[in-house]
N, C-alpha and C. Protein backbone atom coordinates (compact mmCIF):
# COMPACT_ATOMS: atom_id res chain seq x y z
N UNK A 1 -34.24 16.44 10.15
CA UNK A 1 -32.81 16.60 10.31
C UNK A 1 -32.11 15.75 9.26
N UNK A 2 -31.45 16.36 8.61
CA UNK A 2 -30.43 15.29 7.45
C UNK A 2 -28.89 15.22 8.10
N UNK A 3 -29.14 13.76 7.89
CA UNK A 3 -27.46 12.94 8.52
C UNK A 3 -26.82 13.18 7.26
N UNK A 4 -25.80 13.26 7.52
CA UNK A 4 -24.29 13.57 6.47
C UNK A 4 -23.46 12.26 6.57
N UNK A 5 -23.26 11.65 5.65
CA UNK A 5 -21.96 10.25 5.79
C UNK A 5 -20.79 11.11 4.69
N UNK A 6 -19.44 10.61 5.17
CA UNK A 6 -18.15 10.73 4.82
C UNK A 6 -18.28 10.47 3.11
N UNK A 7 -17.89 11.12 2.38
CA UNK A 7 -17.83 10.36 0.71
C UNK A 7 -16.44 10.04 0.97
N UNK A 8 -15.23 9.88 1.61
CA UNK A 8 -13.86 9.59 1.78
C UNK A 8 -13.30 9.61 3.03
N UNK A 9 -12.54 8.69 3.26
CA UNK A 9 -11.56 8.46 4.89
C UNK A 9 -10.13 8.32 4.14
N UNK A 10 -9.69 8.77 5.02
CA UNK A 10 -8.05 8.99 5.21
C UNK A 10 -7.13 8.15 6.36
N UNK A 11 -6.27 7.68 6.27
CA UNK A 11 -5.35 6.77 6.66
C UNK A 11 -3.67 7.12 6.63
N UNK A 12 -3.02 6.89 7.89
CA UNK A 12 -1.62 6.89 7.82
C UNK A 12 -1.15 5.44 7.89
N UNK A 13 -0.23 4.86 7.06
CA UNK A 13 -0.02 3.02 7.08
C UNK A 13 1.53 3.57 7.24
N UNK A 14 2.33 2.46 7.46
CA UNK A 14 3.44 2.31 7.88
C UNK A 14 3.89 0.96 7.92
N UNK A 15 4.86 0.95 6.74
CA UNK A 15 5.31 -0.77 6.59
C UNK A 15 6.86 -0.60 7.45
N UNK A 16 6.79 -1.77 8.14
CA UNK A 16 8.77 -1.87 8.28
C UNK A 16 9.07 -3.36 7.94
N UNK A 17 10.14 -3.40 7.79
CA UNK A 17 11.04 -4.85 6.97
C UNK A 17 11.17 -5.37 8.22
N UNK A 18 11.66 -6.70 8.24
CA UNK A 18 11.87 -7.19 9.08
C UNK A 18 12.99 -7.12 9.55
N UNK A 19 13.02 -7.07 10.72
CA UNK A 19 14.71 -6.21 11.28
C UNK A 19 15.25 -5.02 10.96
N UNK A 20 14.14 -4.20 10.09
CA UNK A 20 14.37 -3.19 9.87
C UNK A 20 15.80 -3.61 8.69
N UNK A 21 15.49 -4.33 8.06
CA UNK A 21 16.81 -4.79 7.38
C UNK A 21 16.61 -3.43 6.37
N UNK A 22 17.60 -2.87 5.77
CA UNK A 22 17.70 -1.81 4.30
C UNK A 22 17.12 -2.52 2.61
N UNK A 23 16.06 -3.15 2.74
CA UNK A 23 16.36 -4.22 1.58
C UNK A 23 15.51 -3.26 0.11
N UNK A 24 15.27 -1.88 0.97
CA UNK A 24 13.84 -1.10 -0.52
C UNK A 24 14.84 -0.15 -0.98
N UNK A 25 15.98 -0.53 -1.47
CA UNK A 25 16.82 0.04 -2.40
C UNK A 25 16.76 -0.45 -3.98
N UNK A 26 17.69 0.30 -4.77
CA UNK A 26 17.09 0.34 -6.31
C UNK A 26 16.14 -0.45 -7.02
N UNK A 27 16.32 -1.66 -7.80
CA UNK A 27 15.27 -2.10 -8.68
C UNK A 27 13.98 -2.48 -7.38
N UNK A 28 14.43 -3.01 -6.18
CA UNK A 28 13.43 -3.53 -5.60
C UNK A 28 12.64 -2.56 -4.82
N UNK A 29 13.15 -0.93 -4.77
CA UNK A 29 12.52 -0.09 -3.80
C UNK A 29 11.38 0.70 -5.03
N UNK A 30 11.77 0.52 -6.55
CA UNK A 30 11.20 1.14 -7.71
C UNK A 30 9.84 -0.07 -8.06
N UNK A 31 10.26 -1.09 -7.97
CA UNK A 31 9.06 -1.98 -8.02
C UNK A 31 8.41 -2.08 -7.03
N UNK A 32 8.23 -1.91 -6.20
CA UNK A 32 7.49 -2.24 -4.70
C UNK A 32 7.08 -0.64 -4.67
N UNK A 33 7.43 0.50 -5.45
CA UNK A 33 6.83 1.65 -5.69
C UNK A 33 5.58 1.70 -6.19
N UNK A 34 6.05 0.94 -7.60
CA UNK A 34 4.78 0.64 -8.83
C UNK A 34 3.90 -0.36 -8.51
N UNK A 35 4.11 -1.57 -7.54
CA UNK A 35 3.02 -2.07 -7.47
C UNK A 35 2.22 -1.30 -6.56
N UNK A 36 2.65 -0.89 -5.46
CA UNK A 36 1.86 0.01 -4.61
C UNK A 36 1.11 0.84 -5.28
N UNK A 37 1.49 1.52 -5.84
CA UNK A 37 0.50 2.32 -7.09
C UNK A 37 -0.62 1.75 -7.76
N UNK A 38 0.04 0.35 -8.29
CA UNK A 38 -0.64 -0.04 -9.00
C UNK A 38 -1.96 -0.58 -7.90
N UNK A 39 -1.68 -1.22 -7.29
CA UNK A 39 -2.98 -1.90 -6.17
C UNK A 39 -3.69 -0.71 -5.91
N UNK A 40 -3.33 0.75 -5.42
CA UNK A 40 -4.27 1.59 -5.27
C UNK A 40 -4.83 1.98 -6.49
N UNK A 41 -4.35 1.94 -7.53
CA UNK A 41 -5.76 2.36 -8.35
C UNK A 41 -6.26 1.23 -8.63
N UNK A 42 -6.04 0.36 -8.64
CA UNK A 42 -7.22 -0.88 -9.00
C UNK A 42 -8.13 -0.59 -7.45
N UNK A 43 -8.14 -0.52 -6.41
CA UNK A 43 -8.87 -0.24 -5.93
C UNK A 43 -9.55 0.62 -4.99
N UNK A 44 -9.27 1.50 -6.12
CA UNK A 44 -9.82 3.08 -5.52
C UNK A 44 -9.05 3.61 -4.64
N UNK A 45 -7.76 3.50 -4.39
CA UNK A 45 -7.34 4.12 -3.12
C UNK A 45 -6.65 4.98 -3.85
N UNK A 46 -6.10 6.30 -3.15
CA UNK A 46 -5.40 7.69 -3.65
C UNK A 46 -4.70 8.05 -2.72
N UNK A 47 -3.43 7.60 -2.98
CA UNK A 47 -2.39 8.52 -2.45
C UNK A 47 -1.80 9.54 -2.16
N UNK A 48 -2.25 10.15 -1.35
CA UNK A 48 -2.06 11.67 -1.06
C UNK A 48 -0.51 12.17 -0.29
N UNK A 49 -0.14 11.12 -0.13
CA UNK A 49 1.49 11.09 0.16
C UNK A 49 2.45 10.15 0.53
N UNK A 50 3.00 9.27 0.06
CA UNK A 50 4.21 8.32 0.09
C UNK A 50 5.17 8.35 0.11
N UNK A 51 6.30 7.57 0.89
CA UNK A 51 7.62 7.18 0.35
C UNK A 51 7.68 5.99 0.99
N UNK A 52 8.93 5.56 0.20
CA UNK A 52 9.31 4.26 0.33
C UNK A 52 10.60 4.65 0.32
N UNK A 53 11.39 4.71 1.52
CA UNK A 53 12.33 4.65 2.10
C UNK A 53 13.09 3.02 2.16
N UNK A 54 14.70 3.50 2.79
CA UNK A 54 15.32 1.78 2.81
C UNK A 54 14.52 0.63 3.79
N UNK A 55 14.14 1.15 4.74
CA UNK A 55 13.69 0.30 5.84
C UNK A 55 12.37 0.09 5.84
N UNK A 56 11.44 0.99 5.22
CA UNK A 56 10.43 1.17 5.82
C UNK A 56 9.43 2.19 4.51
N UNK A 57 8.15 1.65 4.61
CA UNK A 57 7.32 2.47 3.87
C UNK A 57 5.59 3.21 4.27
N UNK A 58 5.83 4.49 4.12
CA UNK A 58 5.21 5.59 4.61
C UNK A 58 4.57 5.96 3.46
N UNK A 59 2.65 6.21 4.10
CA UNK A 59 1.92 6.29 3.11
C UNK A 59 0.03 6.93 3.75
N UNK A 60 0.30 8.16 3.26
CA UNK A 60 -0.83 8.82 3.55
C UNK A 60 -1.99 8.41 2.60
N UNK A 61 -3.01 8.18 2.75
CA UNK A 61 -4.36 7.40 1.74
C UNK A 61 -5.37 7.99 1.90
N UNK A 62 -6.23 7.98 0.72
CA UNK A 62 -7.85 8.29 0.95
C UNK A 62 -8.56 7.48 0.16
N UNK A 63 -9.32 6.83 1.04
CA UNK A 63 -10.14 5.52 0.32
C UNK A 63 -11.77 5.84 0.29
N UNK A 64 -12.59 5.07 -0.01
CA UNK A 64 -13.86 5.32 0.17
C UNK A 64 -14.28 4.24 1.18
N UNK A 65 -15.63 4.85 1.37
CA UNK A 65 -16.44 4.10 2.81
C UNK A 65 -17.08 3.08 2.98
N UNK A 66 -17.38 2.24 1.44
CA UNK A 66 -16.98 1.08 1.36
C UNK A 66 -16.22 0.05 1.39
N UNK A 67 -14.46 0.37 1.79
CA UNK A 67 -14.33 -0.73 2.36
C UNK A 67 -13.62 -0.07 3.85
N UNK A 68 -12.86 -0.77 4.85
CA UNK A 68 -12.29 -0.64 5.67
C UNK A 68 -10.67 -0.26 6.02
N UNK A 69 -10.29 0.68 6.61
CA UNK A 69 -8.59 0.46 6.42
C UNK A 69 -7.81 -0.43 6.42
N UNK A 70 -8.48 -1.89 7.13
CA UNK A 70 -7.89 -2.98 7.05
C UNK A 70 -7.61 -3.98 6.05
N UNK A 71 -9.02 -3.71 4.98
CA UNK A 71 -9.18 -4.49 3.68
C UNK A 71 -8.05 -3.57 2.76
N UNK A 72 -7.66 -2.20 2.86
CA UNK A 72 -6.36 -1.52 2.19
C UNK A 72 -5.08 -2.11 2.42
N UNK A 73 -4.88 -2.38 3.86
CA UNK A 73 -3.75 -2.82 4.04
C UNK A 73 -3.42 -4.53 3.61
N UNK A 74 -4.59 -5.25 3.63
CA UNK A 74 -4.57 -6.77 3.41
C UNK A 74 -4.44 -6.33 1.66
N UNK A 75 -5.29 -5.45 0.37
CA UNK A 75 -4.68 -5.05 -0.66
C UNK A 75 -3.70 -5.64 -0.79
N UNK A 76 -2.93 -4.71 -0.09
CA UNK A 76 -1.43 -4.06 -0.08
C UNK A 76 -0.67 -5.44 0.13
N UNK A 77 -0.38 -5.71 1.06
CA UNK A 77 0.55 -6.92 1.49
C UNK A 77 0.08 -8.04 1.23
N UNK A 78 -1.06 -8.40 0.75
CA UNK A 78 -1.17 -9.76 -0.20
C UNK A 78 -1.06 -9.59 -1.43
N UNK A 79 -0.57 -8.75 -2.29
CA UNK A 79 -0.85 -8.59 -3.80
C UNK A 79 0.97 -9.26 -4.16
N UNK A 80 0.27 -10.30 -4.65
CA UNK A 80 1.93 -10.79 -5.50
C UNK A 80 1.91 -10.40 -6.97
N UNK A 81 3.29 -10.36 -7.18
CA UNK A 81 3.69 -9.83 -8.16
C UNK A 81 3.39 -10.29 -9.46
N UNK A 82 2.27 -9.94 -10.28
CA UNK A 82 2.07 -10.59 -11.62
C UNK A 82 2.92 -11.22 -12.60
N UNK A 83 4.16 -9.83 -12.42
CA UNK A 83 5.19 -10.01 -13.57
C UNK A 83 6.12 -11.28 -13.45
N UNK A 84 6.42 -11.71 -11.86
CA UNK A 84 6.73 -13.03 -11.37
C UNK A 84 6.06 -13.97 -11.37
N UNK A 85 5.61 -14.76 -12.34
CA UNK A 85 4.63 -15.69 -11.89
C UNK A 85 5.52 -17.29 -11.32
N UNK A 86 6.58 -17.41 -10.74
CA UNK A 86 7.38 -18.22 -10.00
C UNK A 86 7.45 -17.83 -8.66
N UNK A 87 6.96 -16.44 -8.51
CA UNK A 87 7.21 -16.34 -6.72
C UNK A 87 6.29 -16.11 -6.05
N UNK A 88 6.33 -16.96 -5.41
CA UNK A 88 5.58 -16.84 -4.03
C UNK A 88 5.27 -15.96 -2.80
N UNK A 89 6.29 -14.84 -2.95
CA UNK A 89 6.55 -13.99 -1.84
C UNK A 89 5.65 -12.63 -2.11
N UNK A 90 5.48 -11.96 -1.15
CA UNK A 90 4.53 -11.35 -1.23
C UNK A 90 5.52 -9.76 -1.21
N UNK A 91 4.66 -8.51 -1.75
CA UNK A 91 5.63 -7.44 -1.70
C UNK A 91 5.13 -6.84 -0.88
N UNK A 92 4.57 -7.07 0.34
CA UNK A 92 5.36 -6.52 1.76
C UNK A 92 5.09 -7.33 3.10
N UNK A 93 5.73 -7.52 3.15
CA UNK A 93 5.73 -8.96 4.52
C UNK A 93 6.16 -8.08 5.79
């Protein structure tokens, strides 16, 4: 009998601001676009559907089965901003 493993998993993530505050408007809703991008292709992840709305960011994924959905999302919300190298804050808290 031959076992079959997944070559890809899929994921729905869902960021919200705190208080749902409106804060992913212009320069900061366009950069917090591109890094998101950018972190998934550095590590293999593919976006099969996003937005980044004012409050909140929505994001369909397909990763591989080496790592976990959780190691995507830790990616994601620990990756600081290169181009800042003075800040500390992370682009999505």
């Amino acid at each position: 009998m031959h076992k079959s493993s997944p070559t890809r998993f899929t994921a729905h993530l869902v960021w919200v601001t705190k208080y749902r505050y409106p804060v992913l408007k212009g320069d900061i809703k366009k950069r917090c676009r591109e890094l998101i991008i950018q972190v998934c292709d550095a590590e293999d992840v593919q976006i099969l559907k996003g937005v980044v709305s004012k409050d909140h960011v929505h994001m369909h994924i397909e990763y591989p089965p080496k790592i976990t959905e959780e190691m995507v999302q830790e990616y994601l919300e620990h990756h600081r901003d290169p181009s800042n190298k003075d800040s500390g804050s992370m682009v999505l808290e």
